[in-house]
Protein backbone atom coordinates (compact mmCIF):
# COMPACT_ATOMS: atom_id res chain seq x y z
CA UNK A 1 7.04 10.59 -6.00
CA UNK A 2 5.42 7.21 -4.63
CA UNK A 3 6.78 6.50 -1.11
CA UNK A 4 8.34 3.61 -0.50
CA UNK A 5 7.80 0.64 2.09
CA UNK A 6 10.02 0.67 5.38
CA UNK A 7 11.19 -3.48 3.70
CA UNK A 8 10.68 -4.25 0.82
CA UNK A 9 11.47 -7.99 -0.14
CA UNK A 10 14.53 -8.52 -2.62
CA UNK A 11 12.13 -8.28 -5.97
CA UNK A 12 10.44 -5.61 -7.76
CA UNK A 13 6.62 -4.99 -6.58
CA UNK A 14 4.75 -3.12 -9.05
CA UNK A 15 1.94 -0.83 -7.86
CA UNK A 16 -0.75 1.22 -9.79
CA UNK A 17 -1.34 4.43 -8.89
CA UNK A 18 -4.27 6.98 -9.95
CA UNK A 19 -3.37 10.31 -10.09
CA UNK A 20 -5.10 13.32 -11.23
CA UNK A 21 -7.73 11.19 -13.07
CA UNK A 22 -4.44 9.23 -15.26
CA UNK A 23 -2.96 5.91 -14.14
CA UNK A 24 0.21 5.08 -14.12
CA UNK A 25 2.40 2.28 -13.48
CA UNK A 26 5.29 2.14 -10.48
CA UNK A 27 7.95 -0.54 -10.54
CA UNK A 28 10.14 -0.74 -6.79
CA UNK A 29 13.42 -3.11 -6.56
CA UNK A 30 15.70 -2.61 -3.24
CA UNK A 31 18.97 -1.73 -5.04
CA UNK A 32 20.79 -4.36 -3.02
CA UNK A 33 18.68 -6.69 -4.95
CA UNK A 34 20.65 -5.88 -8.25
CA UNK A 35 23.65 -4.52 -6.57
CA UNK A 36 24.48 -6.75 -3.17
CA UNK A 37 28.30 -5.41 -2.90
CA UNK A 38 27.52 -1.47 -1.96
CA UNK A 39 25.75 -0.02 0.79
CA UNK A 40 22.74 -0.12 -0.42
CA UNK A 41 20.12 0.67 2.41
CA UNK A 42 17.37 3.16 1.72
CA UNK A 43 18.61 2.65 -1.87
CA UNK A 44 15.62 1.97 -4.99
CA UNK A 45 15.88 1.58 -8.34
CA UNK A 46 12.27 2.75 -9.74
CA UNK A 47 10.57 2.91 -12.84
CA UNK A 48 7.53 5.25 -13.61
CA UNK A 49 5.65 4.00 -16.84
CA UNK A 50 8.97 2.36 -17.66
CA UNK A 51 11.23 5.70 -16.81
CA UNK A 52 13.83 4.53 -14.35
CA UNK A 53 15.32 6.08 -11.67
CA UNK A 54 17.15 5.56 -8.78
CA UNK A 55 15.53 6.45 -5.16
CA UNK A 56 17.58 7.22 -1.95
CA UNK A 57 14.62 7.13 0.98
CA UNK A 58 14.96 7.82 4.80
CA UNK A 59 11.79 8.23 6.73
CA UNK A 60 12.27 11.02 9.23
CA UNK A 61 9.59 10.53 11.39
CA UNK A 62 5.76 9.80 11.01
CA UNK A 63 4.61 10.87 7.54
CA UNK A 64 7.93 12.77 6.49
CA UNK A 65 10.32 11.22 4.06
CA UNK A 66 13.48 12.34 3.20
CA UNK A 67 14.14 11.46 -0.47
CA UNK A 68 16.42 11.99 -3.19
CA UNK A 69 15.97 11.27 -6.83
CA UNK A 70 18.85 11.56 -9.58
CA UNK A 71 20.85 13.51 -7.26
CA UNK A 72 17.97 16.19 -6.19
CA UNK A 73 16.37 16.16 -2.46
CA UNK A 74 12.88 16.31 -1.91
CA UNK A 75 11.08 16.58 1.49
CA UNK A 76 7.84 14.20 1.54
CA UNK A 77 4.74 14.67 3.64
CA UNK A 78 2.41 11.59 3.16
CA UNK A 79 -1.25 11.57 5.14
CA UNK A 80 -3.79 8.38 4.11
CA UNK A 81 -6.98 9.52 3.53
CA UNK A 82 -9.97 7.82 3.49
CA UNK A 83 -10.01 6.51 -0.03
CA UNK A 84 -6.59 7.97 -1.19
CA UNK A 85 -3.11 9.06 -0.22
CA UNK A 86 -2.10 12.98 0.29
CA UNK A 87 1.46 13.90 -0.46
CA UNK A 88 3.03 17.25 -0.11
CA UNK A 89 5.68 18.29 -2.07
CA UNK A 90 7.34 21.66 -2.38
CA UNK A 91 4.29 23.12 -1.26
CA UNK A 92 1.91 21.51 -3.73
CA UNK A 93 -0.45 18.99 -2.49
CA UNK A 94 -1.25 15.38 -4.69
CA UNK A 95 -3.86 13.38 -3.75
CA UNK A 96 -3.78 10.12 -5.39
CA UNK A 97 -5.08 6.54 -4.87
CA UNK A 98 -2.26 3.59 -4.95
CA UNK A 99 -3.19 -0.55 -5.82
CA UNK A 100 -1.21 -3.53 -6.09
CA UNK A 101 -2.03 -5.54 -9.28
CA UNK A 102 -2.00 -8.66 -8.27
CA UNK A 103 -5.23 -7.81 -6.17
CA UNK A 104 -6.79 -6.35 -8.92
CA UNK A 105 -6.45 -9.37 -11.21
CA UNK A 106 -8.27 -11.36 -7.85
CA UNK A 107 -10.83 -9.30 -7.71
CA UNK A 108 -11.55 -9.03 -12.11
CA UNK A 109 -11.58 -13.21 -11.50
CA UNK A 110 -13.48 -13.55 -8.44
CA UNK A 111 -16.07 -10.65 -8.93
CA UNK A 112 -17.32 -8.00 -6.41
CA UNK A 113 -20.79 -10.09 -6.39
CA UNK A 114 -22.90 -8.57 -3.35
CA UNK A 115 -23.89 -11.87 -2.62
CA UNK A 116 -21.51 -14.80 -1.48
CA UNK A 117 -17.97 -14.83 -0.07
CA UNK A 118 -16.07 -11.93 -0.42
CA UNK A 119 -12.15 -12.26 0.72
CA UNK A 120 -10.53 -9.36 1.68
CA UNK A 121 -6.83 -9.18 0.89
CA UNK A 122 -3.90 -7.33 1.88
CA UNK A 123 -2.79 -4.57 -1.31
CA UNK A 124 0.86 -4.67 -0.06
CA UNK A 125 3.17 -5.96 2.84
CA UNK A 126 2.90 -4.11 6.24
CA UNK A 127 1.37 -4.17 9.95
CA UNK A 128 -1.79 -4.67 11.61
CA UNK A 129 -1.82 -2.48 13.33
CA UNK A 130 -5.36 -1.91 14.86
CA UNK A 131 -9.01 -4.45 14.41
CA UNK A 132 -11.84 -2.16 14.24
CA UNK A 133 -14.43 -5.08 13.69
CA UNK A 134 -15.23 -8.50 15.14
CA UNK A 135 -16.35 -11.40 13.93
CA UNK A 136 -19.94 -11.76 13.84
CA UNK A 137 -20.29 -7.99 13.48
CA UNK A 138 -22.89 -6.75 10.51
CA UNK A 139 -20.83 -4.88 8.07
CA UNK A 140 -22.08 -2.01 5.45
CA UNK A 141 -19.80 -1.46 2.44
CA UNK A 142 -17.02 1.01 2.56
CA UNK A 143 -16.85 0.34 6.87
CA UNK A 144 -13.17 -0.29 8.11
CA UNK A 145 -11.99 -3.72 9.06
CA UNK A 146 -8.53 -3.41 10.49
CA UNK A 147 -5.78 -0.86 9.71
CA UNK A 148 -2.82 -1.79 8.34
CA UNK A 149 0.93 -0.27 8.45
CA UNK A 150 2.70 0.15 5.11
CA UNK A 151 4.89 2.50 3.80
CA UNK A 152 4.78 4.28 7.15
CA UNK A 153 1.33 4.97 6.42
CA UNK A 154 -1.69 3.94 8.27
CA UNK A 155 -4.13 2.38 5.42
CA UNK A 156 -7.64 1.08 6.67
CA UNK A 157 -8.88 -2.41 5.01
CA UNK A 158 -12.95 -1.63 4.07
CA UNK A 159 -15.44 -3.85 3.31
CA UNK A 160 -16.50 -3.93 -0.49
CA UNK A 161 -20.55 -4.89 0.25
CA UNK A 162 -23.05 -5.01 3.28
CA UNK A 163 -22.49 -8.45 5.37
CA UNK A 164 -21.38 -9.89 7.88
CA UNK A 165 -17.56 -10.61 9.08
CA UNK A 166 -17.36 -14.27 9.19
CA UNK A 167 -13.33 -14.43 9.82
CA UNK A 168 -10.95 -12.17 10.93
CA UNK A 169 -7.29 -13.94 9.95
CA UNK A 170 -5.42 -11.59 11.41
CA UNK A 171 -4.24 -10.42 14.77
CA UNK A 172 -3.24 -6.92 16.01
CA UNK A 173 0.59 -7.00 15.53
CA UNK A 174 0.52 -9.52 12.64
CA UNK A 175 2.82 -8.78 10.00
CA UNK A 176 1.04 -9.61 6.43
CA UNK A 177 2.19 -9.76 3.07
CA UNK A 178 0.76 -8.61 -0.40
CA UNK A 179 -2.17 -10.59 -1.38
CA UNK A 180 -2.40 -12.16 1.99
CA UNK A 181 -6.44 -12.77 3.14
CA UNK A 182 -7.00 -11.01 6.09
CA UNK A 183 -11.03 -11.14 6.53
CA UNK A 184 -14.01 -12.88 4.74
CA UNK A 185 -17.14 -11.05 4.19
CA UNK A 186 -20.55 -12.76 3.78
């Protein structure tokens, strides 16, 4: 099960996630978004390749979720990884990569060109929460940028191509939101 963010805004924000080789498609809606009147904090409706389902979530502490699905508890153990996102559950380990669409479709219209501009933009709302580059600083593809917060998660921005960090448009402690640019690459 895909953990969820710490705040989610009030609409649904779909994610693509990789898993085992197959994608599949996540849909996440706070259920006080479609039902203001109960208590509905920690509360998800979510929808796996259009199966829905409704998510209770309490983090526990640092990488440990406590989360119940259709009326069944689950302990979660999330770790980032470098290029994907470790979860243990019931003693089996899934390793699986997770993307926001909407900076896909940026990146299928703009291009990964190794030469030009190249915008780097936040996947999903969270924290920065540590710069690991400067401006002016020679970059090689796949080095970190910053590290961002999400999901109580620690996920590290990289470069896509060799240049050189022109802007940095974030600060340590900024929150950001999905699609947000946080660095330009040139």
């Amino acid at each position: 099960m895909l953990p969820v963010p710490r705040r989610l805004n009030n609409r649904m924000n779909t994610y693509e996630i990789t898993l085992g080789g197959k994608s599949h498609q996540v849909e996440i809606e706070p259920a006080a978004a479609t039902s203001p009147s109960f208590n509905s904090e920690g509360k998800y409706r979510v929808r796996l390749d259009g199966h829905e389902v409704t998510v209770s979530c309490v983090p526990i502490h640092e990488g440990l979720l406590s989360i119940i699905v259709n009326g069944e508890s689950y302990e979660v153990h999330c770790e980032p990884r470098a290029e994907a996102l470790q979860v243990a559950l019931r003693g089996t380990i899934y390793e699986f990569t997770v993307s926001d669409p909407r900076s896909l479709r940026t990146r299928k219209k703009t291009g990964l060109a190794d030469s030009g501009e190249q915008k780097l933009a936040a996947s999903m709302p969270g924290k920065v929460v540590r710069i690991i580059a400067a401006v002016g600083d020679q970059i090689k593809a796949g080095q970190g940028i910053l590290v961002i917060e999400a999901m109580k998660m620690q996920n590290e921005v990289r470069s896509p191509k060799d240049g050189q960090l022109k802007k940095l448009l974030v600060h340590q402690g900024a929150n950001v939101i999905a699609g947000e640019v946080l660095a330009v690459i040139e």
